[in-house]
PDB file of N, CA and C in Angstrom:
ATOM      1  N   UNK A   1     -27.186  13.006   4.395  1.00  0.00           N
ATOM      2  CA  UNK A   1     -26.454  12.151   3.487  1.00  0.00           C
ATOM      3  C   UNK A   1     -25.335  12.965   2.830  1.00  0.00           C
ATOM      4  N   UNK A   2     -24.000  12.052   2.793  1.00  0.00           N
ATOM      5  CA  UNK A   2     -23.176  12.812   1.973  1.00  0.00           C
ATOM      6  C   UNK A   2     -23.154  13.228   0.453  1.00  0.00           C
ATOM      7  N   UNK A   3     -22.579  14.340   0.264  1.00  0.00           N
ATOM      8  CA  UNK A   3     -22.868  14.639  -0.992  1.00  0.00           C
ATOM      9  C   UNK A   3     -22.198  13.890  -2.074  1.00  0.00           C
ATOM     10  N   UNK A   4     -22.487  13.396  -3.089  1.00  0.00           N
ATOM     11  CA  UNK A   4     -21.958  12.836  -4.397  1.00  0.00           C
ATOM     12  C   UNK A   4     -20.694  13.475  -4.537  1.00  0.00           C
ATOM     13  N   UNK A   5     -19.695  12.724  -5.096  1.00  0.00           N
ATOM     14  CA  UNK A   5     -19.010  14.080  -5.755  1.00  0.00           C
ATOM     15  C   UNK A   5     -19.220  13.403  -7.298  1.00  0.00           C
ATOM     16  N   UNK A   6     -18.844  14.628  -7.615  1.00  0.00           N
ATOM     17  CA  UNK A   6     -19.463  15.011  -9.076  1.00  0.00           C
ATOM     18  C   UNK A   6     -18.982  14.156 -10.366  1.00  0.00           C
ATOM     19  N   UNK A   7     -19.270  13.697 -10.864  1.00  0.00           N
ATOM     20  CA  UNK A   7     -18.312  12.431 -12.441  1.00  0.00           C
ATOM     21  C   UNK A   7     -17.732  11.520 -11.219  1.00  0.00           C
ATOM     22  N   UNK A   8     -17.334  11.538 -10.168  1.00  0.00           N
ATOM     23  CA  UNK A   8     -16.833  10.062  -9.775  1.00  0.00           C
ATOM     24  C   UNK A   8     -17.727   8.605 -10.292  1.00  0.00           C
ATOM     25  N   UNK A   9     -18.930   8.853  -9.818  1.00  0.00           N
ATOM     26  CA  UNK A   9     -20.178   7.908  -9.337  1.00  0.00           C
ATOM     27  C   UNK A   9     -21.686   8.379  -9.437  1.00  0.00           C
ATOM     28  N   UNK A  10     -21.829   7.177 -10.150  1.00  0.00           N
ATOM     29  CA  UNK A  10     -23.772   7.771 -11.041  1.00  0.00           C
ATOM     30  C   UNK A  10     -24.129   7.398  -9.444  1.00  0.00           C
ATOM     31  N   UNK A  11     -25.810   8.042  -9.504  1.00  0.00           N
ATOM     32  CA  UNK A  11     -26.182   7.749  -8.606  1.00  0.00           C
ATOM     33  C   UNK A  11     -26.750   6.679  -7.991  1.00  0.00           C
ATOM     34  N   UNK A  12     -27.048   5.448  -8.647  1.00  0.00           N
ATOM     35  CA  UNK A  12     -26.864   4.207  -8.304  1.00  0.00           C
ATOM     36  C   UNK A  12     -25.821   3.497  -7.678  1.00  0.00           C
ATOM     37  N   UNK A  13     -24.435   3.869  -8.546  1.00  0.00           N
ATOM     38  CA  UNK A  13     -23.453   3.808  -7.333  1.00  0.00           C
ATOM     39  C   UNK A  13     -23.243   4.413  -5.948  1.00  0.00           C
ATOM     40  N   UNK A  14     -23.256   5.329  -5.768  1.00  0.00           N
ATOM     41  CA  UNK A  14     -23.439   6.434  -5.157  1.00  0.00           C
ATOM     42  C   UNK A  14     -24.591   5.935  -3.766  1.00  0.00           C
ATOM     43  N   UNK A  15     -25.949   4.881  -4.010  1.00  0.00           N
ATOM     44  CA  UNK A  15     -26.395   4.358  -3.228  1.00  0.00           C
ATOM     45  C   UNK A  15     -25.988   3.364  -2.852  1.00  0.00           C
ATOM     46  N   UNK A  16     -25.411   2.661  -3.865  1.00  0.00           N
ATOM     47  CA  UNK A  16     -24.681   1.302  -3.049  1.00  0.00           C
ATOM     48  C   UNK A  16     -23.821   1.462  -1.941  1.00  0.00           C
ATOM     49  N   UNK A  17     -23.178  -0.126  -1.498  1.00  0.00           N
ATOM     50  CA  UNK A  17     -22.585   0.276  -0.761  1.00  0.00           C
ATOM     51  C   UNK A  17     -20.938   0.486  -1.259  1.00  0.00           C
ATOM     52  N   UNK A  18     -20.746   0.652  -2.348  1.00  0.00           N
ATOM     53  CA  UNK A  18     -19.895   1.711  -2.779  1.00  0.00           C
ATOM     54  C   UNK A  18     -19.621   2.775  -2.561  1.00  0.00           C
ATOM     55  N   UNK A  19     -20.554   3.491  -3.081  1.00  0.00           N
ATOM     56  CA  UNK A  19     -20.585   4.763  -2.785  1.00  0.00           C
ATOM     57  C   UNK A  19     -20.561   4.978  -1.221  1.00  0.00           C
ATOM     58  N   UNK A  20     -20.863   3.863  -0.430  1.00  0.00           N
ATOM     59  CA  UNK A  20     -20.485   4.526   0.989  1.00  0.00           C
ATOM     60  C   UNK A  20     -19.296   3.883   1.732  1.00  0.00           C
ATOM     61  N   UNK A  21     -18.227   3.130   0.909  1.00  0.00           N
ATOM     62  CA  UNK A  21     -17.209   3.006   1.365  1.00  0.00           C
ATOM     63  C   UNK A  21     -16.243   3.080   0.230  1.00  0.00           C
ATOM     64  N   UNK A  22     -16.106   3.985  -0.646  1.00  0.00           N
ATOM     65  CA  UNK A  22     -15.369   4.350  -1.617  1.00  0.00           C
ATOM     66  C   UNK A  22     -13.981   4.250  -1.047  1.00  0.00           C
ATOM     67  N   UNK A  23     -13.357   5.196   0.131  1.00  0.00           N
ATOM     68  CA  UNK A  23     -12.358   5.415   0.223  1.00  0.00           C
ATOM     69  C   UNK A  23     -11.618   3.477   0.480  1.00  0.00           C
ATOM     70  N   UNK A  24     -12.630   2.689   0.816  1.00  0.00           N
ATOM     71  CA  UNK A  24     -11.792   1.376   1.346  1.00  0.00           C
ATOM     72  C   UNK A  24     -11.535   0.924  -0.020  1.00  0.00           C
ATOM     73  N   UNK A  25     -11.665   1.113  -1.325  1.00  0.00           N
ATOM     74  CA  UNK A  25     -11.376   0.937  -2.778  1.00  0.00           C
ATOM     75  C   UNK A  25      -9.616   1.703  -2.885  1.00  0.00           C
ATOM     76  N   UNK A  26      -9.680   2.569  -2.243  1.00  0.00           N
ATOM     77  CA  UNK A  26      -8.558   3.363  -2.757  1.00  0.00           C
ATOM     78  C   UNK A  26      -7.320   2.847  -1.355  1.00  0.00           C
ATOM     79  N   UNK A  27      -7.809   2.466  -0.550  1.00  0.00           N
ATOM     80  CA  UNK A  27      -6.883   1.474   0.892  1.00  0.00           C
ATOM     81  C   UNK A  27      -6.635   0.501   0.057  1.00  0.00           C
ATOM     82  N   UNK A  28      -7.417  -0.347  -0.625  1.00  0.00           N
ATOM     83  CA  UNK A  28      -7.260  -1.484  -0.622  1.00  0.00           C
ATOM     84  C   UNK A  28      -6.131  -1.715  -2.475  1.00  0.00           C
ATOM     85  N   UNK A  29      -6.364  -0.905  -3.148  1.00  0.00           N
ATOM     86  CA  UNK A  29      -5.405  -0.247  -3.962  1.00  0.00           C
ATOM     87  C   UNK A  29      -3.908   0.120  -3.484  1.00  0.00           C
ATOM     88  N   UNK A  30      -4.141   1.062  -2.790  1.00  0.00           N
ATOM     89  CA  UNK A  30      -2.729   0.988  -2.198  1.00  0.00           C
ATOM     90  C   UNK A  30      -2.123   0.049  -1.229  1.00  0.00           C
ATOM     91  N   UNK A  31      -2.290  -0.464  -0.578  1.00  0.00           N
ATOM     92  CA  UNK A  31      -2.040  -1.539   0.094  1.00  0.00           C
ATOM     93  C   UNK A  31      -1.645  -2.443  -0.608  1.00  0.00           C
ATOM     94  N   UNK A  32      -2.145  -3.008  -1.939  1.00  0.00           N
ATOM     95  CA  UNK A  32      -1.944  -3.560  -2.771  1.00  0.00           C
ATOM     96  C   UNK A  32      -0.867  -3.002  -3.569  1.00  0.00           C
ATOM     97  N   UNK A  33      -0.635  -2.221  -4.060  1.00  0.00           N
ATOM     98  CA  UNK A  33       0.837  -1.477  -4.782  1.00  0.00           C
ATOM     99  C   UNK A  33       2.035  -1.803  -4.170  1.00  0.00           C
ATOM    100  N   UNK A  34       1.359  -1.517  -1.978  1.00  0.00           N
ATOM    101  CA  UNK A  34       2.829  -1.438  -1.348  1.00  0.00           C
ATOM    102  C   UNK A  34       3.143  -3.025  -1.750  1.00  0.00           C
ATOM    103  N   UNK A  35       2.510  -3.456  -0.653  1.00  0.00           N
ATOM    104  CA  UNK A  35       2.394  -5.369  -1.100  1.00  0.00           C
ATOM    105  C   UNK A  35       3.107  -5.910  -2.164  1.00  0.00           C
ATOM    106  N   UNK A  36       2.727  -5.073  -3.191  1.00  0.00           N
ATOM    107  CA  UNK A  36       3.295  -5.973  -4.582  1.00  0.00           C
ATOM    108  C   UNK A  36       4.444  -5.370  -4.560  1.00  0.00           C
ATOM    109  N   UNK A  37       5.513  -4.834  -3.921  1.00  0.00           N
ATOM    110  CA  UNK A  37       6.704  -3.889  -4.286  1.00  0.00           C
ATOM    111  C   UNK A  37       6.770  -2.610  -4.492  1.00  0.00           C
ATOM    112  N   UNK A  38       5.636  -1.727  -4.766  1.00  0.00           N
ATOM    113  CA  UNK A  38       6.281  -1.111  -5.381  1.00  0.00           C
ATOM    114  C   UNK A  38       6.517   0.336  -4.881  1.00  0.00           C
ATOM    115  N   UNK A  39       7.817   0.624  -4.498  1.00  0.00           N
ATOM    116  CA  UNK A  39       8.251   1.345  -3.775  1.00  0.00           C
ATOM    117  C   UNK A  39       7.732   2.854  -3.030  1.00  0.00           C
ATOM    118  N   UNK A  40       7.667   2.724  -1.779  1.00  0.00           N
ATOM    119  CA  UNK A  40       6.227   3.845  -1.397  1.00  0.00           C
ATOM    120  C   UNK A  40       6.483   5.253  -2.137  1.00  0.00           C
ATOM    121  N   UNK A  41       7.925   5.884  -2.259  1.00  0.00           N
ATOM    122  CA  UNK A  41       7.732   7.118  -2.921  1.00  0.00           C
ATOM    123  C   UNK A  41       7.377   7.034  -4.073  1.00  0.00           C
ATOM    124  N   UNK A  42       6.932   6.122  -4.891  1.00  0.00           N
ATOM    125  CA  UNK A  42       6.322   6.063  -6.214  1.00  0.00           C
ATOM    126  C   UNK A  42       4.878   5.952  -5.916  1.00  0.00           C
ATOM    127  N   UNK A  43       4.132   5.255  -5.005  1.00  0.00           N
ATOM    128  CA  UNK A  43       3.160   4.783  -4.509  1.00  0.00           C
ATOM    129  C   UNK A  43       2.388   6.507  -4.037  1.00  0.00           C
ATOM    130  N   UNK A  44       3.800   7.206  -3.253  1.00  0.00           N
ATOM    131  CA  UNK A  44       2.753   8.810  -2.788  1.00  0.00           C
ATOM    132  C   UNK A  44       2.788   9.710  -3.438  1.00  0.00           C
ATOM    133  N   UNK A  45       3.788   9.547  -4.514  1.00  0.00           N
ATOM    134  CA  UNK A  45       3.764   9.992  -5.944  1.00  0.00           C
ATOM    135  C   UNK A  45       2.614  10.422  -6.828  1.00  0.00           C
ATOM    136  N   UNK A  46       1.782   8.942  -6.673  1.00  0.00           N
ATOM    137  CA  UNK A  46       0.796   8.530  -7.775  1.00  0.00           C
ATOM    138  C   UNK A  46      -0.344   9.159  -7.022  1.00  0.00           C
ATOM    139  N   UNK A  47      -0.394   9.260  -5.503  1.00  0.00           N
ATOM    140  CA  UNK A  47      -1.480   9.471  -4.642  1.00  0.00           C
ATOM    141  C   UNK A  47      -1.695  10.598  -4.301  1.00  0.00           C
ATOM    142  N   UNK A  48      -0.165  11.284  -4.703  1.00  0.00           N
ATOM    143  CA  UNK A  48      -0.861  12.958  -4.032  1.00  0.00           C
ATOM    144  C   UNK A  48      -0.324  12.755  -2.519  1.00  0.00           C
ATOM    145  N   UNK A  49       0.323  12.133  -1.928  1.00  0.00           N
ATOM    146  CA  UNK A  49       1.181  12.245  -0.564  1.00  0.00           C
ATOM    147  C   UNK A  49       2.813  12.012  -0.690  1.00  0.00           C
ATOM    148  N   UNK A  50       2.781  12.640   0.449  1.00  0.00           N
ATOM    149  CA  UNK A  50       3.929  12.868   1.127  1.00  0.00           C
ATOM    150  C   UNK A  50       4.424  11.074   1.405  1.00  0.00           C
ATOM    151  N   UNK A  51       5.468  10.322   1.579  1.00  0.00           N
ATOM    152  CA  UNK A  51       5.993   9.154   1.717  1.00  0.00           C
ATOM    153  C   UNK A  51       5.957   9.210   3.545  1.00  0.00           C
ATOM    154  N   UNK A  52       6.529  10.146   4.710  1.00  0.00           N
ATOM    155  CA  UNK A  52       5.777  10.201   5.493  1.00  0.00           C
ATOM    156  C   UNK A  52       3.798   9.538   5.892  1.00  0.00           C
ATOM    157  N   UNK A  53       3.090  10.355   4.901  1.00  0.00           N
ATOM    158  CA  UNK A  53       2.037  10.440   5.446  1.00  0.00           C
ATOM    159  C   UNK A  53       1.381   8.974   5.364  1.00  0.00           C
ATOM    160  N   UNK A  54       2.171   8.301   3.525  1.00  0.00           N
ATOM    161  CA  UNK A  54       1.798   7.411   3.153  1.00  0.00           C
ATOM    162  C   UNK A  54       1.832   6.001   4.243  1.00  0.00           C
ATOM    163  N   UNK A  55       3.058   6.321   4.786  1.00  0.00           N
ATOM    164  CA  UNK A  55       3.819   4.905   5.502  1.00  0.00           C
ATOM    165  C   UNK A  55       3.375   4.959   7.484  1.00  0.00           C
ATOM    166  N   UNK A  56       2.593   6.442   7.806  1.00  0.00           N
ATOM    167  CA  UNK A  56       1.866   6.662   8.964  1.00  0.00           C
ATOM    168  C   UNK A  56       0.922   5.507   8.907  1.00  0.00           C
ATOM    169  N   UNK A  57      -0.204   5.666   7.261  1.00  0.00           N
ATOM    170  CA  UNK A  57      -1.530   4.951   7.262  1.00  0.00           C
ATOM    171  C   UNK A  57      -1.188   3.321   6.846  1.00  0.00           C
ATOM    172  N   UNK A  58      -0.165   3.716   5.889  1.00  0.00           N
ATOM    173  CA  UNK A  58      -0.007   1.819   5.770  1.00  0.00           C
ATOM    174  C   UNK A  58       0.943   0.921   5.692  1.00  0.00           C
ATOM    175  N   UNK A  59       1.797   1.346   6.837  1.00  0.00           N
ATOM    176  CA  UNK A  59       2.746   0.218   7.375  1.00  0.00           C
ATOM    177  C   UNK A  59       2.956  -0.748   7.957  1.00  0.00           C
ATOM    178  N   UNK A  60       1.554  -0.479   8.526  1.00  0.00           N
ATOM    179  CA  UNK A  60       0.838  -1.567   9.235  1.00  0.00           C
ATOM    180  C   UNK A  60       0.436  -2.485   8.126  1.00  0.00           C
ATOM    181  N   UNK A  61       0.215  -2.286   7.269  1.00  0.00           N
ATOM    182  CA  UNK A  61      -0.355  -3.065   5.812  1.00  0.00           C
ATOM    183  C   UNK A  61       0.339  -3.761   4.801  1.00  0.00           C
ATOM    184  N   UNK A  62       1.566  -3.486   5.346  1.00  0.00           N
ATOM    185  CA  UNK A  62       2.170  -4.028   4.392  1.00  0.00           C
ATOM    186  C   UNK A  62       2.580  -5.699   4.978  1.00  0.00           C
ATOM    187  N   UNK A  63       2.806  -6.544   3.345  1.00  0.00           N
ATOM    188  CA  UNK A  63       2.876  -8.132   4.432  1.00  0.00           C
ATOM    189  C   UNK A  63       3.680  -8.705   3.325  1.00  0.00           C
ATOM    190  N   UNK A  64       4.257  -9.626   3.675  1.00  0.00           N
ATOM    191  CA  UNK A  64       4.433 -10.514   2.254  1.00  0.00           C
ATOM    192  C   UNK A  64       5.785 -10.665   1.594  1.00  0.00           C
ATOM    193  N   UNK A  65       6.911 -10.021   2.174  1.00  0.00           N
ATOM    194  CA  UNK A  65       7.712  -9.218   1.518  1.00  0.00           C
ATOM    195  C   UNK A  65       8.924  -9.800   2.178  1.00  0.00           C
ATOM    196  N   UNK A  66       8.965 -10.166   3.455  1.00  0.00           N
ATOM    197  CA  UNK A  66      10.228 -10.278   4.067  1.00  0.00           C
ATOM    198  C   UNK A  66      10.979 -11.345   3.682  1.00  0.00           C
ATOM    199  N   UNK A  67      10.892 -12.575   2.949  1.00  0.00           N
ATOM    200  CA  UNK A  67      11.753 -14.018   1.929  1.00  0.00           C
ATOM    201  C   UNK A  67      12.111 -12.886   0.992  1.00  0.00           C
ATOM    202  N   UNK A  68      11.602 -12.085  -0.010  1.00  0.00           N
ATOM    203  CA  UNK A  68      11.778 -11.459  -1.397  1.00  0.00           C
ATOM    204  C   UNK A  68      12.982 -10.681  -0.803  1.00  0.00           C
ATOM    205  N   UNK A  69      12.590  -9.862   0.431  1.00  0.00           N
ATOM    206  CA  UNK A  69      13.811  -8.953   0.661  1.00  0.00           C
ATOM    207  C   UNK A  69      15.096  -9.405   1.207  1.00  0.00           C
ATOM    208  N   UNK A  70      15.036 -10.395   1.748  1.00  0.00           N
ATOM    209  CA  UNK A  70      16.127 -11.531   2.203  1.00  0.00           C
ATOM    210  C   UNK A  70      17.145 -11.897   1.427  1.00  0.00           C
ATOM    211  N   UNK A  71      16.236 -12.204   0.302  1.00  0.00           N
ATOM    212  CA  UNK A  71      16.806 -13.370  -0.957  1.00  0.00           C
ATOM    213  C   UNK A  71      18.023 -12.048  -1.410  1.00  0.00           C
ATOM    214  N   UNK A  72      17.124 -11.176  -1.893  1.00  0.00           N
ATOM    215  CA  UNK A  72      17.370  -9.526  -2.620  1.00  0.00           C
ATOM    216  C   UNK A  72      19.121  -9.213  -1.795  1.00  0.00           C
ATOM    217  N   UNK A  73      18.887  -9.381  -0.786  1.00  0.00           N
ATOM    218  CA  UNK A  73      20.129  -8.790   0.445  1.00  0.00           C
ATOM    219  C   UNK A  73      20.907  -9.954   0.095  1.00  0.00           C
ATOM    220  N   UNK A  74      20.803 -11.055   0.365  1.00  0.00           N
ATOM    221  CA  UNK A  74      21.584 -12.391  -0.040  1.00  0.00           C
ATOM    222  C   UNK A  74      22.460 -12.258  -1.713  1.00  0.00           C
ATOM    223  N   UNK A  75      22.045 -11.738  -2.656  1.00  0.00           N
ATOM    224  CA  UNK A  75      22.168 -12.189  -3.479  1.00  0.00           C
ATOM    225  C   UNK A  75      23.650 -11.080  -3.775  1.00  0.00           C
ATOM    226  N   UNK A  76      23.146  -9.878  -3.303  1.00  0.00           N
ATOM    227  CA  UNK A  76      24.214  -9.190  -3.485  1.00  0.00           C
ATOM    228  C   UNK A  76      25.073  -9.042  -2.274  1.00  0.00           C
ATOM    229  N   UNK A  77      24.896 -10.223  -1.662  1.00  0.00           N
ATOM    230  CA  UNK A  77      26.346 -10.376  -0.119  1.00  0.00           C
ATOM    231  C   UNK A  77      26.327  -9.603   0.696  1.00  0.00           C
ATOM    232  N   UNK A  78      25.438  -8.585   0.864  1.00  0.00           N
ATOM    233  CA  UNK A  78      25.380  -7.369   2.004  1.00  0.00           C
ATOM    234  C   UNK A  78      24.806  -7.894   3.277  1.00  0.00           C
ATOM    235  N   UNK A  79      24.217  -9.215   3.568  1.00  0.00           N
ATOM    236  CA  UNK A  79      23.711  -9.862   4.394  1.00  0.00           C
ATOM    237  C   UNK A  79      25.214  -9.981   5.472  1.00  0.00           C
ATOM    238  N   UNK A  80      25.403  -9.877   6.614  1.00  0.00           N
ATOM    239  CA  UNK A  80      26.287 -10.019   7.154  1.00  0.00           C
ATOM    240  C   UNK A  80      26.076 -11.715   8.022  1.00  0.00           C
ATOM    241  N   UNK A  81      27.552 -12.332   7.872  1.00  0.00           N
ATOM    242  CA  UNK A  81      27.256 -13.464   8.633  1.00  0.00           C
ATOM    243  C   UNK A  81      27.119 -13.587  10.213  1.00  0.00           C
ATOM    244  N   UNK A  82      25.794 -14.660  10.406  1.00  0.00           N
ATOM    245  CA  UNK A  82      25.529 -14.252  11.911  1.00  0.00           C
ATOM    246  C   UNK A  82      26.060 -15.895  12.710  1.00  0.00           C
ATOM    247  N   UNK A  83      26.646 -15.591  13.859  1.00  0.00           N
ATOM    248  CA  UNK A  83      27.204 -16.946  14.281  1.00  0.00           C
ATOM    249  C   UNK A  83      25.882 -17.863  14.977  1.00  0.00           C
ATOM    250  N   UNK A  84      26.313 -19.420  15.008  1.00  0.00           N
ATOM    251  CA  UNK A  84      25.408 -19.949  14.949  1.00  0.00           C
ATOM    252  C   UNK A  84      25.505 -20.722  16.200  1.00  0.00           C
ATOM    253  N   UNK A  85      24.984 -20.570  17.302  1.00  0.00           N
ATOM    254  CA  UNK A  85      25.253 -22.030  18.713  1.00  0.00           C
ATOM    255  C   UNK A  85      25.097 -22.989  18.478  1.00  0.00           C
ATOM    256  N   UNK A  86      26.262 -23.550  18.762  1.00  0.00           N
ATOM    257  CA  UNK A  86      26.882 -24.962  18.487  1.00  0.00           C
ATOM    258  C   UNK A  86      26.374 -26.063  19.868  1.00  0.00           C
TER     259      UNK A  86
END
């Protein structure tokens, strides 16, 4: 069995099934940060990574975003016009 680590988790947690999928708490956290906006070098900032390492594990994860970033590009005209078949 793996070892506790130490002040994270009493040992009741620690038997649950918490304690044996802790790290999917800290996926599901970040995933959630990217998701909500907020920009990954702040995101590997907070995490102790590299923006590389961050966007290897969850770029795949990210969802939700592409209307917000549209609108965002639209608003300040950088959207270039695309022709349309007639």
């Amino acid at each position: 069995m793996a070892q506790r680590p130490r002040g994270a988790l009493t040992e009741t947690e620690f038997a649950s099934p918490l304690g044996r999928r802790v790290y999917d708490l800290r996926h599901t956290c970040l995933t959630n940060w990217l998701n909500d906006g907020i920009p990954p070098a702040q995101v590997a900032e907070w995490v102790g990574n590299s923006v590389p390492v961050l966007l290897a594990t969850y770029a795949r994860c990210i969802s939700g975003q592409l209307t917000d970033l549209k609108l965002r590009i639209l608003a300040r005209g950088d959207l270039p016009e695309v022709a349309t078949a007639e």
